[in-house]
N, C-alpha and C. Protein backbone atom coordinates (compact mmCIF):
# COMPACT_ATOMS: atom_id res chain seq x y z
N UNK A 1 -152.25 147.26 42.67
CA UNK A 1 -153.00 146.24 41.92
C UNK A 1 -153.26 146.66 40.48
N UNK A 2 -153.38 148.34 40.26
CA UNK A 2 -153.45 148.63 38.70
C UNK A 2 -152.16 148.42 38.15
N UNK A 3 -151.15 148.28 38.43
CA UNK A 3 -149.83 147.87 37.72
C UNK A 3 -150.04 146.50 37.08
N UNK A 4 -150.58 145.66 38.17
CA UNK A 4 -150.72 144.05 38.41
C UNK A 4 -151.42 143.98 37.00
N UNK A 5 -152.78 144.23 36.83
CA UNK A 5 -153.78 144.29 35.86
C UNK A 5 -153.15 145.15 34.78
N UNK A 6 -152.84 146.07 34.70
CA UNK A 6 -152.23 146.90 33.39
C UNK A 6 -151.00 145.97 32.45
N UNK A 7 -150.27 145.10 33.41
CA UNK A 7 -149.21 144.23 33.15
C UNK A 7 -149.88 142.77 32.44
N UNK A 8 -151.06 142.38 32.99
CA UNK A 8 -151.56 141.32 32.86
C UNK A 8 -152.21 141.70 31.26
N UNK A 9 -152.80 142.84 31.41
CA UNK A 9 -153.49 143.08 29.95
C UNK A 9 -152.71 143.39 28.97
N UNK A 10 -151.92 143.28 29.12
CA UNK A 10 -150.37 143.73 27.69
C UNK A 10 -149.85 142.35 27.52
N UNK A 11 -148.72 142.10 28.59
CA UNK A 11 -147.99 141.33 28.05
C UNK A 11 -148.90 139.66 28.37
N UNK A 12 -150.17 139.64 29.20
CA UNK A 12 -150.86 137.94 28.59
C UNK A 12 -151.64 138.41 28.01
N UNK A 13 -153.02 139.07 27.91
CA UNK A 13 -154.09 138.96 27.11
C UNK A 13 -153.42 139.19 25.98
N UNK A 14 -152.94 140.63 25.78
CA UNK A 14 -152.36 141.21 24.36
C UNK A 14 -151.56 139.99 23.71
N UNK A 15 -150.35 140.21 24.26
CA UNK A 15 -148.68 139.28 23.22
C UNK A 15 -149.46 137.42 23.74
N UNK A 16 -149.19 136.90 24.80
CA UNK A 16 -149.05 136.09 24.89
C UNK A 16 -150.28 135.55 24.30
N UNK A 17 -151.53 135.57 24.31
CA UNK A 17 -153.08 135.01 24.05
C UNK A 17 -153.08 135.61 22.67
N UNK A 18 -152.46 136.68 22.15
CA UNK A 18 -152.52 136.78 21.07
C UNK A 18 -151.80 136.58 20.15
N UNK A 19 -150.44 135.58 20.46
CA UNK A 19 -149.58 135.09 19.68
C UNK A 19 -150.07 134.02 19.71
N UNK A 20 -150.69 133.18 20.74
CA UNK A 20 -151.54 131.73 20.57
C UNK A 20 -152.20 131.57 19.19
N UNK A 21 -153.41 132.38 19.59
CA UNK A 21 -154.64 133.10 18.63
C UNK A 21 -154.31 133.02 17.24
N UNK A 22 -152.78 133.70 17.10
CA UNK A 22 -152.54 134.20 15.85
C UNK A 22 -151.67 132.18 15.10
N UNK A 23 -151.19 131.82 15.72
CA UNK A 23 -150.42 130.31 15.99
C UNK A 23 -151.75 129.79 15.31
N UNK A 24 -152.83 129.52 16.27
CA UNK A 24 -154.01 128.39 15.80
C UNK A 24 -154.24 128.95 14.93
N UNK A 25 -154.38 130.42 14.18
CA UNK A 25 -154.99 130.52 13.27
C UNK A 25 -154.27 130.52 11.72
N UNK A 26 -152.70 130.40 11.80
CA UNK A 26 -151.61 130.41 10.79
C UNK A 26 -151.69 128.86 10.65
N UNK A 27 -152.31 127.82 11.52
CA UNK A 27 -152.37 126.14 10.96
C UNK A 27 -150.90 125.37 10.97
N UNK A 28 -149.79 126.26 11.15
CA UNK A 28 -148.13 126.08 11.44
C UNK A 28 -148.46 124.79 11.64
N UNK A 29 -147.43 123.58 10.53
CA UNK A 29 -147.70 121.83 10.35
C UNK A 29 -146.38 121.97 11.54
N UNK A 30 -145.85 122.98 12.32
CA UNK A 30 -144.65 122.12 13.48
C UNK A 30 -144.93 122.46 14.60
N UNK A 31 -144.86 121.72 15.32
CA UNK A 31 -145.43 122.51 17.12
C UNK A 31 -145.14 122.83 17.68
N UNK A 32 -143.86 123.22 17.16
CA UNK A 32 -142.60 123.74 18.26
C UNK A 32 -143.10 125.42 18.55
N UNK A 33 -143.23 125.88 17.32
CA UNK A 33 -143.58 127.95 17.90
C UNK A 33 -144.89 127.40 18.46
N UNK A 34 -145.54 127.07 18.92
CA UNK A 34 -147.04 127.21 19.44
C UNK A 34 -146.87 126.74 21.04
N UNK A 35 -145.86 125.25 21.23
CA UNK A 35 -146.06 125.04 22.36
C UNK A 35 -145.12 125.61 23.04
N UNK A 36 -143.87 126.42 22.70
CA UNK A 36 -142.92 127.37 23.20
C UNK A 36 -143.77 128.79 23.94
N UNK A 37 -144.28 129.04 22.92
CA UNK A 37 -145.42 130.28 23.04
C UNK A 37 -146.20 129.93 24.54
N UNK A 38 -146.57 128.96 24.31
CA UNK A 38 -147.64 128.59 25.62
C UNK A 38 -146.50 128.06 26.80
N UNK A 39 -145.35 127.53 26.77
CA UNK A 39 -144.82 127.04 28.09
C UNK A 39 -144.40 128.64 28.22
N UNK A 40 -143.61 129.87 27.39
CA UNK A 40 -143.79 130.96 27.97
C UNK A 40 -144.55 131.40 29.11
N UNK A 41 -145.79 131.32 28.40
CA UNK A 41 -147.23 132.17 29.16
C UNK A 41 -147.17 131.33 30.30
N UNK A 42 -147.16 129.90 30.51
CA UNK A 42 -147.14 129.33 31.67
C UNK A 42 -145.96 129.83 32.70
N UNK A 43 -144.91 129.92 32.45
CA UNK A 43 -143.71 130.47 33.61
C UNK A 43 -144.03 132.07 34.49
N UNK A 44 -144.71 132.90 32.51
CA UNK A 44 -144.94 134.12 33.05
C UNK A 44 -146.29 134.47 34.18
N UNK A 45 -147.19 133.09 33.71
CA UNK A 45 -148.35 133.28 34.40
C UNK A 45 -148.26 132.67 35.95
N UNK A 46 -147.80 132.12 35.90
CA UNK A 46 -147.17 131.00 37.41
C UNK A 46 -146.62 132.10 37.65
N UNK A 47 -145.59 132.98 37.70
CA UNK A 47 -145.25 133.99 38.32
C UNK A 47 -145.91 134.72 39.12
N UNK A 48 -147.00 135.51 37.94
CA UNK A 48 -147.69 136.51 38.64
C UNK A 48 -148.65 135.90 39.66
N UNK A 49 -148.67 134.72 39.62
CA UNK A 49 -150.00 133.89 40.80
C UNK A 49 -149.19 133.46 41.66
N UNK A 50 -147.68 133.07 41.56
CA UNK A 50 -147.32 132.30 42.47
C UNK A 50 -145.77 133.42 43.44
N UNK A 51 -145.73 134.17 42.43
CA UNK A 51 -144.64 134.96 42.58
C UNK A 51 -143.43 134.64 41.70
N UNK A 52 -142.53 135.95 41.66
CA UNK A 52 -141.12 135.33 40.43
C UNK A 52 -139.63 135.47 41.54
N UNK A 53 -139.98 135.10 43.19
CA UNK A 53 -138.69 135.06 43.64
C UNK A 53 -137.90 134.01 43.33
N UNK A 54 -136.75 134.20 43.58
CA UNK A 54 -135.73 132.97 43.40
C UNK A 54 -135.62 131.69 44.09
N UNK A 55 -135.87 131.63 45.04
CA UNK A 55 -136.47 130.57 45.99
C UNK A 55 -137.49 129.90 45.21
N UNK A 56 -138.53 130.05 44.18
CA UNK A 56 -139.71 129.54 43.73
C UNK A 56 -139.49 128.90 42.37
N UNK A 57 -138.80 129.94 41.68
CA UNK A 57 -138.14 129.77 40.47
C UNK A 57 -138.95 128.95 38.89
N UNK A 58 -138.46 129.16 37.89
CA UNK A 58 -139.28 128.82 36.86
C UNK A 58 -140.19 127.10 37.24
N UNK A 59 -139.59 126.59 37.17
CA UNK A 59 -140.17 125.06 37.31
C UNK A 59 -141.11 124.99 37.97
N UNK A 60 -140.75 125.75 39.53
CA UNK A 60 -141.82 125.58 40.33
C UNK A 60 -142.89 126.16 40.21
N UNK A 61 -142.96 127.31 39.53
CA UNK A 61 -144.05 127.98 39.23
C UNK A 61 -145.11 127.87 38.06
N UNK A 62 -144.14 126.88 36.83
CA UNK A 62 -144.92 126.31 36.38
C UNK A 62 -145.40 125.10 36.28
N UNK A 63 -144.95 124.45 36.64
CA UNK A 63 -145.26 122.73 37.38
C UNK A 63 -146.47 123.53 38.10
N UNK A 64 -146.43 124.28 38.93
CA UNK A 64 -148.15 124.75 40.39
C UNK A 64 -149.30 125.42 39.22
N UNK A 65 -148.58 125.97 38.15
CA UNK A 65 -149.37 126.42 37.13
C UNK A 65 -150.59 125.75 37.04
N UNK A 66 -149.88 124.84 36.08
CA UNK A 66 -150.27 123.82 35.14
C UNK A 66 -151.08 122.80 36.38
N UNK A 67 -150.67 122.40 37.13
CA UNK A 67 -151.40 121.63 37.95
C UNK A 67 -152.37 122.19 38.55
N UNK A 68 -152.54 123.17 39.22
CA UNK A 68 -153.35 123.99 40.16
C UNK A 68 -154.11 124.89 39.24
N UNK A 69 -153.65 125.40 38.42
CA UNK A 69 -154.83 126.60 37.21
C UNK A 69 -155.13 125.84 36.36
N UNK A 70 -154.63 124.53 35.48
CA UNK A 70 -154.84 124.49 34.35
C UNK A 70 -155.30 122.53 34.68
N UNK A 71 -155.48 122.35 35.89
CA UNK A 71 -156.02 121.25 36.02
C UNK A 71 -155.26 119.79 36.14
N UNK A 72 -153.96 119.92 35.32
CA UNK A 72 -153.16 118.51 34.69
C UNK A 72 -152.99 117.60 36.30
N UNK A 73 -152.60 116.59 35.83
CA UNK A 73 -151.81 115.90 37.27
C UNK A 73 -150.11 116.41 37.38
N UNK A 74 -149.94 116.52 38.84
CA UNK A 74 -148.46 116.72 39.28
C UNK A 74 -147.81 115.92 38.16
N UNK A 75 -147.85 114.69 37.74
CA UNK A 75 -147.07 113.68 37.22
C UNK A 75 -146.45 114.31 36.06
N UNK A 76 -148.44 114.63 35.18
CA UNK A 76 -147.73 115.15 33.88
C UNK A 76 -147.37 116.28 33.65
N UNK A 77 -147.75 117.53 34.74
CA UNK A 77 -147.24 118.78 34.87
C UNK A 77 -145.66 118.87 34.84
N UNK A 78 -145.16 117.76 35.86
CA UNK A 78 -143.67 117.83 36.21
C UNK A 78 -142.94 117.27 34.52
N UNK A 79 -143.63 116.37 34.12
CA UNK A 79 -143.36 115.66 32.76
C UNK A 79 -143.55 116.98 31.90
N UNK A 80 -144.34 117.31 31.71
CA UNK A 80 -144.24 118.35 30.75
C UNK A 80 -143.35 119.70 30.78
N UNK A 81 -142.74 119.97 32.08
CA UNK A 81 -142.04 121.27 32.19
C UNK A 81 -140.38 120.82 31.73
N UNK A 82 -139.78 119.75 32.65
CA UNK A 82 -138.81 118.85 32.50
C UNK A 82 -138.62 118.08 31.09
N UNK A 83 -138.62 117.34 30.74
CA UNK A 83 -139.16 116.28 29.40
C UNK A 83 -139.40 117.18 28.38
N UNK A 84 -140.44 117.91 28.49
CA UNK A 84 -140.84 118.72 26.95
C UNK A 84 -140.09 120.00 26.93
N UNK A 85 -140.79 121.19 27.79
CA UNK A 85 -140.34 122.76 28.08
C UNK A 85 -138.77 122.73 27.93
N UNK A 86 -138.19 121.76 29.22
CA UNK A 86 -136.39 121.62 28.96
C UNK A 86 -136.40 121.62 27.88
N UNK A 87 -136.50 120.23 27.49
CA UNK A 87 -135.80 119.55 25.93
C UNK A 87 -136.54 120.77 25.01
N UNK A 88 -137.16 121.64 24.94
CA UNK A 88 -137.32 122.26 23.62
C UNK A 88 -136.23 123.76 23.58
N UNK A 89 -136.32 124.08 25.11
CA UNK A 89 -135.53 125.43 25.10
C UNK A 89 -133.81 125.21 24.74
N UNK A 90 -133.21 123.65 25.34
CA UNK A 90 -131.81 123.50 25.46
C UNK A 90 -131.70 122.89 24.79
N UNK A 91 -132.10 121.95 23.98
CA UNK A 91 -132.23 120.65 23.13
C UNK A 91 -132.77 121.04 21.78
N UNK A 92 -133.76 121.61 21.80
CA UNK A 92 -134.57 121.98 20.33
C UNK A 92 -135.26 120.74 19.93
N UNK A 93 -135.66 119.87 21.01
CA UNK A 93 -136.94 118.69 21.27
C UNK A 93 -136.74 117.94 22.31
N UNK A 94 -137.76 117.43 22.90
CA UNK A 94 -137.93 116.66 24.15
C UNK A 94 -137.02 115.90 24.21
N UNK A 95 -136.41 115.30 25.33
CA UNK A 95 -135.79 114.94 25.91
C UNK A 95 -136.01 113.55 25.42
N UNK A 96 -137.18 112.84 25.93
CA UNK A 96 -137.31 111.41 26.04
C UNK A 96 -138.59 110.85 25.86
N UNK A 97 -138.91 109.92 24.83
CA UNK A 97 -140.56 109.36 24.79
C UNK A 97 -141.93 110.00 24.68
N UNK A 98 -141.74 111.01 23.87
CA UNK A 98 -142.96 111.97 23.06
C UNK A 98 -142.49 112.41 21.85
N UNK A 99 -143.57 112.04 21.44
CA UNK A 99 -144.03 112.79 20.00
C UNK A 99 -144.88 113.79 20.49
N UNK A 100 -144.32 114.98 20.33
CA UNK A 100 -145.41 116.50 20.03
C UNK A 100 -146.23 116.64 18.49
N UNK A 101 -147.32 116.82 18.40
CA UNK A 101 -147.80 117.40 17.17
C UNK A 101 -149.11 117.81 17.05
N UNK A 102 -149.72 118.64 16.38
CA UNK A 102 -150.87 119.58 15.89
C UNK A 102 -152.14 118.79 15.25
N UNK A 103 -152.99 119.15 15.84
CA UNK A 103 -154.13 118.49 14.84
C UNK A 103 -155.24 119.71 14.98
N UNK A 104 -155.48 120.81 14.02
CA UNK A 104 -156.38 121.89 14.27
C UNK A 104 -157.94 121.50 14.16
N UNK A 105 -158.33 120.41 13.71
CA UNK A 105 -159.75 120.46 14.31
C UNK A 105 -160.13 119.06 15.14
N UNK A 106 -160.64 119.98 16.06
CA UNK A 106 -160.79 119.74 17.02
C UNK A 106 -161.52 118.06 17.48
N UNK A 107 -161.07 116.98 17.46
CA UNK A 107 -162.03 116.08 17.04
C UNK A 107 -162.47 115.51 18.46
N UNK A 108 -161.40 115.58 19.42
CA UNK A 108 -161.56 115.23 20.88
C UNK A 108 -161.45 116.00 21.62
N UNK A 109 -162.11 117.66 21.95
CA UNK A 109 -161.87 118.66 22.62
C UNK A 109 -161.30 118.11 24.49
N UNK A 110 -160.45 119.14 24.41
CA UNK A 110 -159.91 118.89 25.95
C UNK A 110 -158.85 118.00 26.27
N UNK A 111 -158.89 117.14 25.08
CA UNK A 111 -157.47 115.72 25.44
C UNK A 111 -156.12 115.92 24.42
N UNK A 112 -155.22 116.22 25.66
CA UNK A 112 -153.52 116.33 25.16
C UNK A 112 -153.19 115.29 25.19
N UNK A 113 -153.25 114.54 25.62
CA UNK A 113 -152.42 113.19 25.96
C UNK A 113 -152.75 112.04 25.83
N UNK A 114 -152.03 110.86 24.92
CA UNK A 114 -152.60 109.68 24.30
C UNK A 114 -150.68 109.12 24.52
N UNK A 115 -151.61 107.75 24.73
CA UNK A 115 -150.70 106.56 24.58
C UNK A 115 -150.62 105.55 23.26
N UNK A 116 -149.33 104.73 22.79
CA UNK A 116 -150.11 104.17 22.04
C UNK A 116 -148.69 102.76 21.72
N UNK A 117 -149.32 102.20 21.29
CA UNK A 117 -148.72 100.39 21.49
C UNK A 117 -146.82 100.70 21.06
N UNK A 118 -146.43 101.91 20.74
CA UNK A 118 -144.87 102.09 20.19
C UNK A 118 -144.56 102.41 21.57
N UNK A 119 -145.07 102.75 22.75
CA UNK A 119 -144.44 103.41 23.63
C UNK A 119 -144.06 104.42 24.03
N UNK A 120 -144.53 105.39 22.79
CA UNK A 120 -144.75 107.03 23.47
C UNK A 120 -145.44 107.53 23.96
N UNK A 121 -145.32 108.44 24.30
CA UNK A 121 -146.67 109.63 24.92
C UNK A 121 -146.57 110.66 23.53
N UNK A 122 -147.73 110.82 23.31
CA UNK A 122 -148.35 111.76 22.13
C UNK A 122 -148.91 112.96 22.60
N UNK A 123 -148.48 114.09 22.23
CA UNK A 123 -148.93 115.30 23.08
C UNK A 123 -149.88 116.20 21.79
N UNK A 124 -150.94 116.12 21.84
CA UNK A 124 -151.75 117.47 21.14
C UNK A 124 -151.62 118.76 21.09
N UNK A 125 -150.67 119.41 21.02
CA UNK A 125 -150.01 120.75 21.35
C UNK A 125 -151.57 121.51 21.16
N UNK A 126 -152.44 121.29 20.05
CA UNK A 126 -153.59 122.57 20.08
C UNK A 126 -154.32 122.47 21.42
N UNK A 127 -154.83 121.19 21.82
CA UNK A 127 -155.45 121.08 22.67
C UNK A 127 -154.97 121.90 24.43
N UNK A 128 -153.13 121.49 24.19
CA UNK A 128 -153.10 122.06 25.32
C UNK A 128 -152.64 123.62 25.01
N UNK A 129 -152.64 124.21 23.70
CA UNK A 129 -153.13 125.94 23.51
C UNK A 129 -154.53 126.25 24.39
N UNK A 130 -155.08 125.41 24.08
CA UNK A 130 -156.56 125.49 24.61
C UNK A 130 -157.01 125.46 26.02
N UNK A 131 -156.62 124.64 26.40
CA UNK A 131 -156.53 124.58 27.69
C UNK A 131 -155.70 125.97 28.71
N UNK A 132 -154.91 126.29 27.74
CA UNK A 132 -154.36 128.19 28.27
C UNK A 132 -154.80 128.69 27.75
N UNK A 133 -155.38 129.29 26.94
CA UNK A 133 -156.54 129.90 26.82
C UNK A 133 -157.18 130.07 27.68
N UNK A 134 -158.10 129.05 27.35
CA UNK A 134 -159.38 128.53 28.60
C UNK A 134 -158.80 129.17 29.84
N UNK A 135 -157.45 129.02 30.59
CA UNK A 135 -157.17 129.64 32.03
C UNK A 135 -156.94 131.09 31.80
N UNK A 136 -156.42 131.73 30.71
CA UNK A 136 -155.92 133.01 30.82
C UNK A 136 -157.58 133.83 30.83
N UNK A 137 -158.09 133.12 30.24
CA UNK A 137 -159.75 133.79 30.17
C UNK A 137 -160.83 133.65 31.36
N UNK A 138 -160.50 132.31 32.37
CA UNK A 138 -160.72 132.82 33.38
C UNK A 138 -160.11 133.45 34.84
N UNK A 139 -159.02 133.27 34.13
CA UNK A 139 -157.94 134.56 35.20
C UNK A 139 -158.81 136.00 35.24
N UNK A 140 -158.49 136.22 33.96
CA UNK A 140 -159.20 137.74 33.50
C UNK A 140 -160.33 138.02 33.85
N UNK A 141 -161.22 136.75 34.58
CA UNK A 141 -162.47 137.70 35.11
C UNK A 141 -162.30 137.63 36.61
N UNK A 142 -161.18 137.11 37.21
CA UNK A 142 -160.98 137.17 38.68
C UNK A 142 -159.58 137.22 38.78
N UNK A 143 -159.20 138.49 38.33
CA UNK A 143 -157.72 138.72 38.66
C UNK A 143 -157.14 138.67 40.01
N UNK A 144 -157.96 139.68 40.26
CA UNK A 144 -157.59 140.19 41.68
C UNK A 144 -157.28 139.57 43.10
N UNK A 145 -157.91 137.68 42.59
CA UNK A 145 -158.23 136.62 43.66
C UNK A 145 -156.78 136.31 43.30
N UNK A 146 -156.51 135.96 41.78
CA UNK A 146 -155.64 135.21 41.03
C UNK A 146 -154.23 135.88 41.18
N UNK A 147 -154.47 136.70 41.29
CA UNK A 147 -152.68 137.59 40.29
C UNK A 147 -152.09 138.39 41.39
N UNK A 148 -150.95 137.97 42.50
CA UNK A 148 -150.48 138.42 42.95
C UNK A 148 -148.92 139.85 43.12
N UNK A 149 -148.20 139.48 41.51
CA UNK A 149 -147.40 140.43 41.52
C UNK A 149 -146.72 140.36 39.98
N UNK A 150 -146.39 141.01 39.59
CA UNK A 150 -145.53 141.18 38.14
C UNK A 150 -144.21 141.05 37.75
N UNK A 151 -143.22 140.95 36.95
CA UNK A 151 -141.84 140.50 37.21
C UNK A 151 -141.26 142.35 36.88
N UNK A 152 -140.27 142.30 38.19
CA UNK A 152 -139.68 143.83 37.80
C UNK A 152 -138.43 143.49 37.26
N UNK A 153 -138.36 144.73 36.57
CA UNK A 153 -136.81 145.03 36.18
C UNK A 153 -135.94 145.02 37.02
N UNK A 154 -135.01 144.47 36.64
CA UNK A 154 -133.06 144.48 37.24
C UNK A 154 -132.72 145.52 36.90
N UNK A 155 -131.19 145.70 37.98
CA UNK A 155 -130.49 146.97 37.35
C UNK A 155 -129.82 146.05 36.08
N UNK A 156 -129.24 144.59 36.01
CA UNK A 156 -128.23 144.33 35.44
C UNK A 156 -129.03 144.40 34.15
N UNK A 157 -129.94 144.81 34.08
CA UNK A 157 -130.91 144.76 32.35
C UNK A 157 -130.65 145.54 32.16
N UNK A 158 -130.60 146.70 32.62
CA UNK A 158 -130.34 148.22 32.25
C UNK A 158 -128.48 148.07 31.28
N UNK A 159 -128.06 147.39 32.74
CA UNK A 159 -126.22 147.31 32.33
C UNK A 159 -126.43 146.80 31.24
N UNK A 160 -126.88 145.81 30.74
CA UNK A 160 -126.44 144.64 29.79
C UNK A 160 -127.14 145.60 28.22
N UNK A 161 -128.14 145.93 28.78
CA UNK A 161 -128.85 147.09 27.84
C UNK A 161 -127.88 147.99 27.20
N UNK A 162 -127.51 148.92 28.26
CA UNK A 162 -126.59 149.83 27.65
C UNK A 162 -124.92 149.14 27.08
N UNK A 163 -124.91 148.39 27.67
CA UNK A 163 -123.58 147.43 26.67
C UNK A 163 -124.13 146.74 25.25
N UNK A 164 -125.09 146.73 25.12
CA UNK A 164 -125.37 145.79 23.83
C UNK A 164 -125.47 147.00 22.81
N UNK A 165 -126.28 147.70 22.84
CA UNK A 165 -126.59 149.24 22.83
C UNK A 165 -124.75 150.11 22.12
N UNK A 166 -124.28 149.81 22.82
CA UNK A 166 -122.81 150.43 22.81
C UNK A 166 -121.97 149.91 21.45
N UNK A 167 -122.15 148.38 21.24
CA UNK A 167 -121.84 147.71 19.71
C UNK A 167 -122.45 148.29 18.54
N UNK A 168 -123.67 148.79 18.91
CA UNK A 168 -124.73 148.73 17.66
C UNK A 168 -124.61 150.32 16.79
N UNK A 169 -124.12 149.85 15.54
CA UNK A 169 -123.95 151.45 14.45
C UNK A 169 -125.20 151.38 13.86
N UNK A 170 -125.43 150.11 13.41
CA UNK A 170 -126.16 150.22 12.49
C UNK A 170 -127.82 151.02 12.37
N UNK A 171 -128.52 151.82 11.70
CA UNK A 171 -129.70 152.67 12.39
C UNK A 171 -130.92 151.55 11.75
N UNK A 172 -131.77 151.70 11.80
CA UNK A 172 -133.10 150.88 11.76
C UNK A 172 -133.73 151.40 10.50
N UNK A 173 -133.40 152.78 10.31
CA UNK A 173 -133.94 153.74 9.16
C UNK A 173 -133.56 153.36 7.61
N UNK A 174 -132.51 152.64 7.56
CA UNK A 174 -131.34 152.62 6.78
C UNK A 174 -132.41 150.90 6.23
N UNK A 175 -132.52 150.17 6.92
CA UNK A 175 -133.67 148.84 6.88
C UNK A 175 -134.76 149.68 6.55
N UNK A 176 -135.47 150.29 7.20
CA UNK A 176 -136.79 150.81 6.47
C UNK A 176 -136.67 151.18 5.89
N UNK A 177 -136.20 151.93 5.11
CA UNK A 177 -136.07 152.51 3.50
C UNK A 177 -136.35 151.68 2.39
N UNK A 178 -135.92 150.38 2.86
CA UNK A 178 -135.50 149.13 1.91
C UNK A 178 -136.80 148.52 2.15
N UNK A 179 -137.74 148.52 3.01
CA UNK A 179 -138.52 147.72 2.95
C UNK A 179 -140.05 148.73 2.30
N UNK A 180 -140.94 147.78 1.50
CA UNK A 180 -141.93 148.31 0.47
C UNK A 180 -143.04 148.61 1.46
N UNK A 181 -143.65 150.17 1.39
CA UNK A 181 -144.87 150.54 1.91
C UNK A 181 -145.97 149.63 2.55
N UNK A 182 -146.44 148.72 2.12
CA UNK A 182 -147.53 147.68 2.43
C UNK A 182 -147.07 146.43 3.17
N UNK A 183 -145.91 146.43 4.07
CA UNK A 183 -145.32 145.91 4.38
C UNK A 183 -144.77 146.24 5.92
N UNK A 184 -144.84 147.84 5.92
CA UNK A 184 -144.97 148.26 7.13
C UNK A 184 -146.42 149.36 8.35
N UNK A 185 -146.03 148.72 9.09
CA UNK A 185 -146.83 149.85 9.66
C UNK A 185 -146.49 151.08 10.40
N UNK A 186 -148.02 151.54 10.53
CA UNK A 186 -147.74 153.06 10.39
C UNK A 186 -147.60 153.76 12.00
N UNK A 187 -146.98 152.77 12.74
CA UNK A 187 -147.15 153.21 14.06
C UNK A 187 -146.37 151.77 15.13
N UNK A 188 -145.17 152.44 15.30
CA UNK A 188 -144.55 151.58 16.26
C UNK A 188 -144.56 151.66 17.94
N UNK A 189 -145.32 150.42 18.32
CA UNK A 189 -145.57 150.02 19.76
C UNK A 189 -144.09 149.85 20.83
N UNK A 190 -144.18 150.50 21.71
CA UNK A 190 -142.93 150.16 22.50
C UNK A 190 -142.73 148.95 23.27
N UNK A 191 -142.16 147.93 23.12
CA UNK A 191 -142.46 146.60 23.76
C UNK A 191 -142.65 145.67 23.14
N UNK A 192 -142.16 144.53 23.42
CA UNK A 192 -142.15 143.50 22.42
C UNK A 192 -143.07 142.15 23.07
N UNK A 193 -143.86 141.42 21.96
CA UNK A 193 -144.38 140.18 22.33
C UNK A 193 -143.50 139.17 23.46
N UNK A 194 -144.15 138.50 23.90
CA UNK A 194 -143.26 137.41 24.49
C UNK A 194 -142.49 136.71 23.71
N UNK A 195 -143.63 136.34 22.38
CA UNK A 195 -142.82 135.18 21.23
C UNK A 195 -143.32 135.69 19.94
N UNK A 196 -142.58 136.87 19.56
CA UNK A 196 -142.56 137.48 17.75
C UNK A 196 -142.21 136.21 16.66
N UNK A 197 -143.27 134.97 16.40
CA UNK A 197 -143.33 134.14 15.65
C UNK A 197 -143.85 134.45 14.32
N UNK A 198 -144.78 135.40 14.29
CA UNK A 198 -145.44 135.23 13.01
C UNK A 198 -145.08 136.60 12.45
N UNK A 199 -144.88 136.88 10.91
CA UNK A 199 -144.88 138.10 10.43
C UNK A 199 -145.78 139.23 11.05
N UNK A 200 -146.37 139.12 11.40
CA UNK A 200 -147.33 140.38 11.94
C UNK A 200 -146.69 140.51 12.86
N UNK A 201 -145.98 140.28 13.41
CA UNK A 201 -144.65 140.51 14.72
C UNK A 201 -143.21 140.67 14.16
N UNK A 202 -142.94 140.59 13.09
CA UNK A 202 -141.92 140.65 12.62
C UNK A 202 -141.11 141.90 11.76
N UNK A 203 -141.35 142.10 10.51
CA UNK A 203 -140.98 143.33 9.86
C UNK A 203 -142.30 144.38 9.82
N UNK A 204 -143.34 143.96 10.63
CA UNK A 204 -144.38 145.01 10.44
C UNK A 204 -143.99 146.19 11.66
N UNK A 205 -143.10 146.14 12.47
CA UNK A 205 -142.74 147.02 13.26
C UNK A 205 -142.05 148.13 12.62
N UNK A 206 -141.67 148.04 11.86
CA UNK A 206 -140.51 148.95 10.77
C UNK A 206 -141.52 150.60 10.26
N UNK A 207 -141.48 151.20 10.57
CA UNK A 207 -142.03 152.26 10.33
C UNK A 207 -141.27 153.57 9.43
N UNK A 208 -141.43 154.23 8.78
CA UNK A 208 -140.70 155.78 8.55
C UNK A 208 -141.10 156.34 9.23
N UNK A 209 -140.50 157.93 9.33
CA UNK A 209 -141.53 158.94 10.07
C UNK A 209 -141.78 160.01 8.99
């Protein structure tokens, strides 16, 4: 169970809640890095509650997510994983009959979803940041009810690892040199965010020694 929790406090509280965090607070006018960020955390978090076997698989785990932790109806859970999540990962936008977009203050707390006389569905992307939030924060005070297992490593990650690995001359040192003091930091973390969107995830990893 300390794996379970050690896993949960890195890659959701840390990367995932804190790439949100960092999202609402950069004001980004497109909604695409924010609600990518969050259907992430939803697959990864449906996992650890629901499990990451193959039999269960992404959809299902976040469709039970979103419905069962985060409150939505089956209807629009299934609508939102299919319709939006698809169309943004394979498509690079929904599929069919939504407009996604941002409105940072807050004027109707709690409501994603509006209709309106053109015939779309209008999705509040902050609101439903918020709404994960809101669940990842009360996961975290009842893990142990909540969080059943973590996603392990493959061997074929390792393979694909050491083949990608096998192309690469180029050294990292050779980039840091080039990049100006105040620009990097002074201490590189092993492990990467779920979703490295914002500069503070980006060239601030670059270190000398």
């Amino acid at each position: 169970m300390e794996e379970i929790k050690a896993y949960f406090d890195k890659a959701v509280m840390k990367y995932s809640r804190g790439d949100v965090l960092q999202l609402l607070d950069a004001k980004l006018t497109c909604a695409g890095p924010l609600l990518n960020i969050v259907m992430d955390g939803i697959d990864n978090l449906g996992g650890m509650c629901y499990g990451f076997d193959s039999n269960i698989g992404s959809e299902r785990r976040s469709v039970d997510f979103m419905n069962k932790e985060m409150g939505l109806p089956i209807e629009q859970a299934e609508f939102i994983y299919t319709v939006v999540r698809c169309g943004m990962t394979h498509e690079a936008m929904p599929k069919i009959g939504i407009n996604i977009f941002v409105l940072y203050t807050r004027y109707e707390p709690g409501k994603t979803f509006y209709i309106k006389n053109d015939g779309y569905i209008w999705m509040n992307v902050v609101e439903f940041a918020y709404l994960y939030l809101k669940v990842i924060d009360k996961i975290s005070k009842d893990w142990i009810s909540k969080l059943s297992c973590f996603p392990q490593p493959k061997d074929t990650n390792k393979e694909l690892f050491d083949r990608a690995k096998g192309t690469i001359s180029d050294n990292i040192e050779s980039l840091a040199k080039k990049v100006p003091a105040h620009e990097r930091a002074e201490k590189f973390e092993e492990g990467s965010s779920l979703a490295a969107c914002t500069p503070e995830n980006t060239f601030h990893f670059i270190s000398l020694p």
